[in-house]
PDB file of N, CA and C in Angstrom:
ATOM      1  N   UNK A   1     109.224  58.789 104.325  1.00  0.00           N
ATOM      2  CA  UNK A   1     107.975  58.882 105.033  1.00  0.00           C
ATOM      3  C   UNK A   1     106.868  59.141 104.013  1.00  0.00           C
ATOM      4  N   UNK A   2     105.802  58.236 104.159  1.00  0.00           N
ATOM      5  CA  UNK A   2     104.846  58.413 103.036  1.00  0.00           C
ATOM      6  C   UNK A   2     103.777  59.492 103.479  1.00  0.00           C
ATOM      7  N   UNK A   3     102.968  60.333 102.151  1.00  0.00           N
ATOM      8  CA  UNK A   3     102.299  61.658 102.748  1.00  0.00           C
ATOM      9  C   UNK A   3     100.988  61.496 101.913  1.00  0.00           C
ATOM     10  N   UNK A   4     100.063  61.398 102.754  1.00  0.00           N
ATOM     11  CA  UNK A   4      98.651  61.233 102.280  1.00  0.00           C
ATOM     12  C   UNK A   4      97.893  62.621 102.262  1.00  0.00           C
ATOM     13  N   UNK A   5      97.105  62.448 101.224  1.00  0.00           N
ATOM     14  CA  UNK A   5      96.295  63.738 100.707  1.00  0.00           C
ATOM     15  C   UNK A   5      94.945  62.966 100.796  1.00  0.00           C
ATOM     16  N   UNK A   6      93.395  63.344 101.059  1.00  0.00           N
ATOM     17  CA  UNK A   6      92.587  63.396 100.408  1.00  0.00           C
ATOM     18  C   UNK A   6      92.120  64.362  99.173  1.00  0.00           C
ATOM     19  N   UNK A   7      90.927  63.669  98.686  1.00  0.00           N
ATOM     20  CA  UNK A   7      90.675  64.175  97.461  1.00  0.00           C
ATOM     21  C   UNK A   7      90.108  66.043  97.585  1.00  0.00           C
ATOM     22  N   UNK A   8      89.723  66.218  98.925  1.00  0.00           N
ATOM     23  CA  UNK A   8      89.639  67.557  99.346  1.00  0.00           C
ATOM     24  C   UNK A   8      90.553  68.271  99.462  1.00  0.00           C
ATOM     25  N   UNK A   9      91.746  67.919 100.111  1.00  0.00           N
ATOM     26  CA  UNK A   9      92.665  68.176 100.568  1.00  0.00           C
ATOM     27  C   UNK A   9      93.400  68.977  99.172  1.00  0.00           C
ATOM     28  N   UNK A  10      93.649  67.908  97.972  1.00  0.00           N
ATOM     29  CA  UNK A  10      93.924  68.012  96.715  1.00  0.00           C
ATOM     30  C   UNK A  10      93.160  69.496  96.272  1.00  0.00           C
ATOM     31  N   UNK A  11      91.826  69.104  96.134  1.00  0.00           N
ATOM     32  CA  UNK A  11      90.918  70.386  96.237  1.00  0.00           C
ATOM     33  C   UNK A  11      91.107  71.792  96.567  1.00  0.00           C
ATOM     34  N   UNK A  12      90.919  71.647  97.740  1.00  0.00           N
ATOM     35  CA  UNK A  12      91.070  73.248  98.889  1.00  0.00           C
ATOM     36  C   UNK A  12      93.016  74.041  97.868  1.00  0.00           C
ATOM     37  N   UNK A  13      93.554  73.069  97.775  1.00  0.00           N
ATOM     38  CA  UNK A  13      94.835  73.576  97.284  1.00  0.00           C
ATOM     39  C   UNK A  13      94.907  73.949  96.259  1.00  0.00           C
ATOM     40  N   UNK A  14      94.068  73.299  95.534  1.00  0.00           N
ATOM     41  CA  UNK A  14      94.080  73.640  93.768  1.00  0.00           C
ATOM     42  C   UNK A  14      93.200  74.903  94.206  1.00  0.00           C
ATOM     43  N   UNK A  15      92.011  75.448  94.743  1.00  0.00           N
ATOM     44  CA  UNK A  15      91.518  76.572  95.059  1.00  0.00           C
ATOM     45  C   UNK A  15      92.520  77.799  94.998  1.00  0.00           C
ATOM     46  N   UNK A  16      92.820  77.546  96.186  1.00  0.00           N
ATOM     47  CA  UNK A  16      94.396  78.354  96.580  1.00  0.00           C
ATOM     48  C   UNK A  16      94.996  78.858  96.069  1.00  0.00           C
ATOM     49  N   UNK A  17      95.302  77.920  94.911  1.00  0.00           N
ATOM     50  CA  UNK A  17      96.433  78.127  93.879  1.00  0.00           C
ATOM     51  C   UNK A  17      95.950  79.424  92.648  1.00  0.00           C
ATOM     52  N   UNK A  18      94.478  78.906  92.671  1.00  0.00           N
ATOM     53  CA  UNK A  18      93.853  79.913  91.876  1.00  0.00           C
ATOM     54  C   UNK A  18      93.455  81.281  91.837  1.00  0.00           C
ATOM     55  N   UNK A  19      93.133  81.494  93.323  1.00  0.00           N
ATOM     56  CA  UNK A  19      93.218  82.342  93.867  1.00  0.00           C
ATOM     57  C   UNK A  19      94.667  83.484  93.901  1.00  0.00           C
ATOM     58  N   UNK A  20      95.690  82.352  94.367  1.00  0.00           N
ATOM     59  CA  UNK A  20      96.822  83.373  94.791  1.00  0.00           C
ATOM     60  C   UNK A  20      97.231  83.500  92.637  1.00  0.00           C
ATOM     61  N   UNK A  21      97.103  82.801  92.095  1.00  0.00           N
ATOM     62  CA  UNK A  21      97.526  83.447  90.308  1.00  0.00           C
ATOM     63  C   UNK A  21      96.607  84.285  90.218  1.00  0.00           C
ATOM     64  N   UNK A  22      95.447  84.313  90.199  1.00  0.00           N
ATOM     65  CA  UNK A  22      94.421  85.784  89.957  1.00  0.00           C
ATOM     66  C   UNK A  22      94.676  86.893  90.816  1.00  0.00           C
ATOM     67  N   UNK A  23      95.430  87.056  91.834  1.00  0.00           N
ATOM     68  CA  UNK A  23      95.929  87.939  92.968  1.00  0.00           C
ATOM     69  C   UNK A  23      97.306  88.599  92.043  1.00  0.00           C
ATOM     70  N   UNK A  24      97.894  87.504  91.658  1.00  0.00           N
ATOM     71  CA  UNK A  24      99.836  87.967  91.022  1.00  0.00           C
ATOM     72  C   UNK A  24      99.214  88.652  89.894  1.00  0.00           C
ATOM     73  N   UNK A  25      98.397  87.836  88.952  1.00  0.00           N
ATOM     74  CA  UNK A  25      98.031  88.306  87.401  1.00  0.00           C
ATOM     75  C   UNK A  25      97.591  90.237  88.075  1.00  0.00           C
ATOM     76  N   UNK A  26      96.465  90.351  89.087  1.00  0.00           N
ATOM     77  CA  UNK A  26      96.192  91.686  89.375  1.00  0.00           C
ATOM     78  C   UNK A  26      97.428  92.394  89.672  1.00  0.00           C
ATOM     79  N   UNK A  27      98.096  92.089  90.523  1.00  0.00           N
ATOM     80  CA  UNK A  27      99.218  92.500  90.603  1.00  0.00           C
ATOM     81  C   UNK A  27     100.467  93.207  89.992  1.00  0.00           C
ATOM     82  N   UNK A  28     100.379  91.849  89.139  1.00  0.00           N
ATOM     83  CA  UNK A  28     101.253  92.336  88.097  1.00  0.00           C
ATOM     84  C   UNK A  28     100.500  92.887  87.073  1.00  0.00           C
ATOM     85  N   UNK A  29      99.504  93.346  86.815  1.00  0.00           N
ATOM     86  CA  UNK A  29      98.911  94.233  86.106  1.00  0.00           C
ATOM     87  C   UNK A  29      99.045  95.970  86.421  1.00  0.00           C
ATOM     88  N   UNK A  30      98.429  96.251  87.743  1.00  0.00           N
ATOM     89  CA  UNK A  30      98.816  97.368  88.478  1.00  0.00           C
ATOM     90  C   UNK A  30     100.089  98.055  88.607  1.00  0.00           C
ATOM     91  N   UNK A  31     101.112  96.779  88.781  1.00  0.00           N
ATOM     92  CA  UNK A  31     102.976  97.150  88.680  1.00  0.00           C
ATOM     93  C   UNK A  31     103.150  97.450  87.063  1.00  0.00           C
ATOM     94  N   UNK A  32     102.783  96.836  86.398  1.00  0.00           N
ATOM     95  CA  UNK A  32     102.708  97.204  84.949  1.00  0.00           C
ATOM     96  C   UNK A  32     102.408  99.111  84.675  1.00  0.00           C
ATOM     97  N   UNK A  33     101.380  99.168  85.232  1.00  0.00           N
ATOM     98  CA  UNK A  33     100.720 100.285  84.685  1.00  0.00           C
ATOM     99  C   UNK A  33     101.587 101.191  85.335  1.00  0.00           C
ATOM    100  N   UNK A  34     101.726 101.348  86.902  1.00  0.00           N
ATOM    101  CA  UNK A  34     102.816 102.261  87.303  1.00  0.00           C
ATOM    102  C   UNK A  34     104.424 102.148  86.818  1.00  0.00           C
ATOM    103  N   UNK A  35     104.686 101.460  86.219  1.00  0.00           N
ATOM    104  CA  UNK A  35     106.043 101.095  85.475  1.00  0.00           C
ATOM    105  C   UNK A  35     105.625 101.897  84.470  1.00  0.00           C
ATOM    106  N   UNK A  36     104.850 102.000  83.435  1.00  0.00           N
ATOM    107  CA  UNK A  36     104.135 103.224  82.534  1.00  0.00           C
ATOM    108  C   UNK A  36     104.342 104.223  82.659  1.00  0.00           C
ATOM    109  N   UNK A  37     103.366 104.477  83.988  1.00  0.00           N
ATOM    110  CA  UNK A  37     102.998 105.899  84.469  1.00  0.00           C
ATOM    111  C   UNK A  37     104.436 106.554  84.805  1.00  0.00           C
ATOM    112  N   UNK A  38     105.515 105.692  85.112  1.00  0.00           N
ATOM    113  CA  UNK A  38     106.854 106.857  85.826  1.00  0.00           C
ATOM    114  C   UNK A  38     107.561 106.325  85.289  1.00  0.00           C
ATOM    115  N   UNK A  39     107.755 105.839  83.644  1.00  0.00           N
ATOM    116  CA  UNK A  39     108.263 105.936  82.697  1.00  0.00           C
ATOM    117  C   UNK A  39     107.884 107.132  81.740  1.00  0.00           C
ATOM    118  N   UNK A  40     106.466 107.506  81.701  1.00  0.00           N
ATOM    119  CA  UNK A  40     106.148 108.760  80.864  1.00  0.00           C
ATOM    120  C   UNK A  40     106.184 110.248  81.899  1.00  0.00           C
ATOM    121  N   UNK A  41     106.206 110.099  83.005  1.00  0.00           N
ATOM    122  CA  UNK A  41     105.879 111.261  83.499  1.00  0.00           C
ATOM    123  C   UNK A  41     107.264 111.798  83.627  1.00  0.00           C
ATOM    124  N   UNK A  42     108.325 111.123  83.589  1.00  0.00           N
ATOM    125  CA  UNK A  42     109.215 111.499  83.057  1.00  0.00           C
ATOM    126  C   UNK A  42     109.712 112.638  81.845  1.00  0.00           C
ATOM    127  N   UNK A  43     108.700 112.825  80.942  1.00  0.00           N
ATOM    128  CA  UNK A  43     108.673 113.549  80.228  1.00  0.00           C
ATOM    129  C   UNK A  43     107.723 114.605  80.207  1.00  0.00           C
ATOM    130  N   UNK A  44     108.488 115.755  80.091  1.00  0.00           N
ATOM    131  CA  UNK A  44     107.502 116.780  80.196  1.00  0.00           C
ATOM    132  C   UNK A  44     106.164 117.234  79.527  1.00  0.00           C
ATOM    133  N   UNK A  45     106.192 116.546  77.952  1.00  0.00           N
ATOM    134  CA  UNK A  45     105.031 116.707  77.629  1.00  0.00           C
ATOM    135  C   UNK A  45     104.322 116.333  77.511  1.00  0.00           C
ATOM    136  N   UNK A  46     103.908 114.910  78.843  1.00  0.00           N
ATOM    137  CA  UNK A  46     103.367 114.186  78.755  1.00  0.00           C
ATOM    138  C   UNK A  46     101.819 114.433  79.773  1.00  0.00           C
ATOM    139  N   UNK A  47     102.125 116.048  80.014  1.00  0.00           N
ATOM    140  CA  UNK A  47     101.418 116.590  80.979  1.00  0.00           C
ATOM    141  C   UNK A  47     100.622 117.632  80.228  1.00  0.00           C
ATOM    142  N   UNK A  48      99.454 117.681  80.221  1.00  0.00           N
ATOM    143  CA  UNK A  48      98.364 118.505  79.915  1.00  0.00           C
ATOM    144  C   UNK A  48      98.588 120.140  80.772  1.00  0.00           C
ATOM    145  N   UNK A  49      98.327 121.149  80.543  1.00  0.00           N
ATOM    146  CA  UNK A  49      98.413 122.297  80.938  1.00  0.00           C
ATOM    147  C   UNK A  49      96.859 122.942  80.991  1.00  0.00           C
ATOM    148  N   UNK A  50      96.014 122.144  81.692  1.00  0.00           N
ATOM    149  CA  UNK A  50      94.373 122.495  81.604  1.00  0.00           C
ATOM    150  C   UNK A  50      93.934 123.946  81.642  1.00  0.00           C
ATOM    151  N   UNK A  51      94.712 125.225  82.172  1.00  0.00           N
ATOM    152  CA  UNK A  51      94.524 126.504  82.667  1.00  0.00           C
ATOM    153  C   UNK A  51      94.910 127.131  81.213  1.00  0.00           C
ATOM    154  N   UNK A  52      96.018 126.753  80.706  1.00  0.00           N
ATOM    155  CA  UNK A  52      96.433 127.833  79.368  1.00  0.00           C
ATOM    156  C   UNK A  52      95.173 126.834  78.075  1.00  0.00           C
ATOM    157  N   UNK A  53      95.069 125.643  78.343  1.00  0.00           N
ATOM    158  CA  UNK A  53      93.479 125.242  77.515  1.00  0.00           C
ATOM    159  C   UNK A  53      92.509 126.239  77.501  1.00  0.00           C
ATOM    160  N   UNK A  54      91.773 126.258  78.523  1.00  0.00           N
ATOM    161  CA  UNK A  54      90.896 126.915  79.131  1.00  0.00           C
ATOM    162  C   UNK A  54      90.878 128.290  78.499  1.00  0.00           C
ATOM    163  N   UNK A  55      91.982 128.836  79.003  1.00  0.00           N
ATOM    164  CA  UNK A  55      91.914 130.103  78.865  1.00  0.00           C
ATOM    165  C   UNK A  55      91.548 130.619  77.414  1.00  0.00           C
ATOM    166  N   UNK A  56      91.811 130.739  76.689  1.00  0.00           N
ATOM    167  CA  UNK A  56      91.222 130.955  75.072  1.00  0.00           C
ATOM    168  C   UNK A  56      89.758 130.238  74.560  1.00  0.00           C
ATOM    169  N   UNK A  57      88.855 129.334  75.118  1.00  0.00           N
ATOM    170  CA  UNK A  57      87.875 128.980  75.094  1.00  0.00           C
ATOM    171  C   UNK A  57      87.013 129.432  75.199  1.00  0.00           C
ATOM    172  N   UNK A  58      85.930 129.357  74.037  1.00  0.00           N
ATOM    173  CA  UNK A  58      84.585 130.620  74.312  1.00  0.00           C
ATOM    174  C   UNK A  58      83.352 129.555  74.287  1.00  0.00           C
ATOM    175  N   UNK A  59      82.976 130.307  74.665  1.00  0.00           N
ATOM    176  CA  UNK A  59      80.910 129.261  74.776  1.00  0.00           C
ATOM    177  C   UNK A  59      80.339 129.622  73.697  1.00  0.00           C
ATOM    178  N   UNK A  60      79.861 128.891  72.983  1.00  0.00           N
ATOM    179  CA  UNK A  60      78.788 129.249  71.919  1.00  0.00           C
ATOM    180  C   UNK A  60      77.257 129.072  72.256  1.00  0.00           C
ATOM    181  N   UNK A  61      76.719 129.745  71.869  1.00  0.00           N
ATOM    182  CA  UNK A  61      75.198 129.807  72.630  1.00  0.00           C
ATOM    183  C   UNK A  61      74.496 130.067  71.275  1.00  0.00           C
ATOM    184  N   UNK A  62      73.456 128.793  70.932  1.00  0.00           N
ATOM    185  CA  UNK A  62      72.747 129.034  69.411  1.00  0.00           C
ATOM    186  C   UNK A  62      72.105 129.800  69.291  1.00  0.00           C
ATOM    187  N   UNK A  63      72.067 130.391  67.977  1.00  0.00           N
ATOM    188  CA  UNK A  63      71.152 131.807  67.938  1.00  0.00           C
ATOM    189  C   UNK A  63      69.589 131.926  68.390  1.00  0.00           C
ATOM    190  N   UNK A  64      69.008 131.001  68.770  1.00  0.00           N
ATOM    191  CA  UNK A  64      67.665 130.532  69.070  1.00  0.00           C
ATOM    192  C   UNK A  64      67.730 130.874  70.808  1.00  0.00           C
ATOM    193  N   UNK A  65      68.610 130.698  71.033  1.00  0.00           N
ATOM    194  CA  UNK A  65      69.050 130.649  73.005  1.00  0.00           C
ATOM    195  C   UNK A  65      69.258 132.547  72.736  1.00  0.00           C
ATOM    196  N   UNK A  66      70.033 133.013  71.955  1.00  0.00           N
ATOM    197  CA  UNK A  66      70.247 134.452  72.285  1.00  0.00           C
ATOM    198  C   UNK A  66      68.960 134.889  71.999  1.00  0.00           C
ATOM    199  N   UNK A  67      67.995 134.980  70.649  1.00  0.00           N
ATOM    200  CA  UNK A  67      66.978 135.454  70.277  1.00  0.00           C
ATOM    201  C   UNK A  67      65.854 135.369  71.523  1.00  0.00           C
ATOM    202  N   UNK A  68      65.823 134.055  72.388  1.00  0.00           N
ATOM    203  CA  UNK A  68      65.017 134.177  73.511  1.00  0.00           C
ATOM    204  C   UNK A  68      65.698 135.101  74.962  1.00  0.00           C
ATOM    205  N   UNK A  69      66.505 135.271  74.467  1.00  0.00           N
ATOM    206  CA  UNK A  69      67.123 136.115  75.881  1.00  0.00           C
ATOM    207  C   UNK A  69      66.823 137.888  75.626  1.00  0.00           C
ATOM    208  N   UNK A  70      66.867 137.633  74.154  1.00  0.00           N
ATOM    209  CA  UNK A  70      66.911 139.345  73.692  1.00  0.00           C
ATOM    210  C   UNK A  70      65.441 139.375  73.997  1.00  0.00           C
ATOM    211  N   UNK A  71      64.556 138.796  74.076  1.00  0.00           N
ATOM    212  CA  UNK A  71      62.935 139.183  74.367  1.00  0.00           C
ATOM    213  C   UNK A  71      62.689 138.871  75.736  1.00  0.00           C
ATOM    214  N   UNK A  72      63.594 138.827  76.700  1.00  0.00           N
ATOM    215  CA  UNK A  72      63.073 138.829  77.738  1.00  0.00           C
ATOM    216  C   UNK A  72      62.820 137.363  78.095  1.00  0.00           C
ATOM    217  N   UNK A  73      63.092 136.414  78.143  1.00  0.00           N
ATOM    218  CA  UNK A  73      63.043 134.909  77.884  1.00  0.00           C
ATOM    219  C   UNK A  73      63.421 134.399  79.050  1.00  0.00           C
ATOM    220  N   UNK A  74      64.037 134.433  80.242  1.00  0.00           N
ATOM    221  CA  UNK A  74      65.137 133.634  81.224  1.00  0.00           C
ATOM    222  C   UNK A  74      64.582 132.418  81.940  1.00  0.00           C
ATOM    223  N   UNK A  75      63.545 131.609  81.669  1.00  0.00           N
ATOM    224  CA  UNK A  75      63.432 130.170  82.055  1.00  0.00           C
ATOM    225  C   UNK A  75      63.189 129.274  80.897  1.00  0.00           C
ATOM    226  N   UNK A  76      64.204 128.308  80.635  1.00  0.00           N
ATOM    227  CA  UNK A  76      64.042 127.582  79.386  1.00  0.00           C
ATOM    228  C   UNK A  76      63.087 126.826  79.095  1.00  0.00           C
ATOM    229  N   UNK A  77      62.236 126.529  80.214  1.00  0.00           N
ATOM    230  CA  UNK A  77      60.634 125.867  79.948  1.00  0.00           C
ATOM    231  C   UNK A  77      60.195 126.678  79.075  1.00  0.00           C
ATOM    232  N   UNK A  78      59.811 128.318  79.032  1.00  0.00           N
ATOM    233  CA  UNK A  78      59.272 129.212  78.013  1.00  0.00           C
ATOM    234  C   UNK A  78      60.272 128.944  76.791  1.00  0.00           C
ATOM    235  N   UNK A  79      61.294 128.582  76.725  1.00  0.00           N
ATOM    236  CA  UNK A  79      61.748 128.887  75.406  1.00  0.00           C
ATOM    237  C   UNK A  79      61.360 127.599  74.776  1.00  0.00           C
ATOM    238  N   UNK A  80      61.618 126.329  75.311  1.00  0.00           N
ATOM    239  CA  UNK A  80      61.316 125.089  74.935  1.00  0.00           C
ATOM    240  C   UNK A  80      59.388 125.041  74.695  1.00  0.00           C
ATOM    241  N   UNK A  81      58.379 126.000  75.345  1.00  0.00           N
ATOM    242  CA  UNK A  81      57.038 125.538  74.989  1.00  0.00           C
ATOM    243  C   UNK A  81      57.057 126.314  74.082  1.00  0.00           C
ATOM    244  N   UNK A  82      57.964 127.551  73.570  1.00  0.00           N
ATOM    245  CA  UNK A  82      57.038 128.459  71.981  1.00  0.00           C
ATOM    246  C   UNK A  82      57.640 127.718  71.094  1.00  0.00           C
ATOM    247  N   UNK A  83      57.064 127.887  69.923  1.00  0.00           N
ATOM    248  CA  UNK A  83      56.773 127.662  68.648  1.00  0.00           C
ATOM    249  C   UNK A  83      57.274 128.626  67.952  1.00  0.00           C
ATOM    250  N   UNK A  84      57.739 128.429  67.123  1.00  0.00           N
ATOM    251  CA  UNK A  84      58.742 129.742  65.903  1.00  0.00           C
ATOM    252  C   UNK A  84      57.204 129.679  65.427  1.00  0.00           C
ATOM    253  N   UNK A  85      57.624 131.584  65.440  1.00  0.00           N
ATOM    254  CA  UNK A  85      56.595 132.594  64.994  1.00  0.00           C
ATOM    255  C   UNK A  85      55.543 132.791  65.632  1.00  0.00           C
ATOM    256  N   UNK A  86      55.198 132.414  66.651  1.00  0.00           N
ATOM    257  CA  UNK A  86      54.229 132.705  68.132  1.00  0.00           C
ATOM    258  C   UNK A  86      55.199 133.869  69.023  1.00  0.00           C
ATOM    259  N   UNK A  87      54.024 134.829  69.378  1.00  0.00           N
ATOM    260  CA  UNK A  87      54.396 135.409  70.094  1.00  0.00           C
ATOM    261  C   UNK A  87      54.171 135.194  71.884  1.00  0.00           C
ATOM    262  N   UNK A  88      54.842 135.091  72.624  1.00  0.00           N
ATOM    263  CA  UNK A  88      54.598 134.886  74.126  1.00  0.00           C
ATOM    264  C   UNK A  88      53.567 135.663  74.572  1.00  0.00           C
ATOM    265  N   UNK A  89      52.432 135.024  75.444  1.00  0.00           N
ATOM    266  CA  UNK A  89      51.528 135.348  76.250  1.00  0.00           C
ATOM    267  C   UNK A  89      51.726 136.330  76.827  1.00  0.00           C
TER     268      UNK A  89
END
């Protein structure tokens, strides 16, 4: 039995086709990455411990930020408009 296509027909399919490979390629990109992910999490030290980080971490505050706090300073607009060696209004 003979099977006729038009040249659209041809078309709309080759679309299709493109579509559903850019769908697998995503696909199989995503399956990739979770094939990764529970291949390493498998291992224990593959996990960050953010709380015992943390905990030993100090703030540094430049000596220019403390020197305006020791004079009474607490909105950083005033510290940002003086000028080293001006005294505040």
């Amino acid at each position: 039995m003979p099977v006729q296509a038009s040249n659209w027909d041809i078309d709309d399919a080759r679309q299709l086709a493109d579509v559903s490979l850019a769908q697998k390629m995503t696909t199989d990109f995503y399956n990739g990455i979770q094939r990764t992910m529970d291949e390493k999490i498998k291992d224990p030290r593959c996990l960050i411990d953010a709380e015992a980080l943390a905990s030993h971490v100090t703030m540094y505050t430049s000596p220019e930020v403390q020197s305006g706090a020791q004079n009474g300073e607490t909105d950083s607009k005033t510290r940002k408009g003086k000028k080293k060696g001006t005294k505040p209004k």
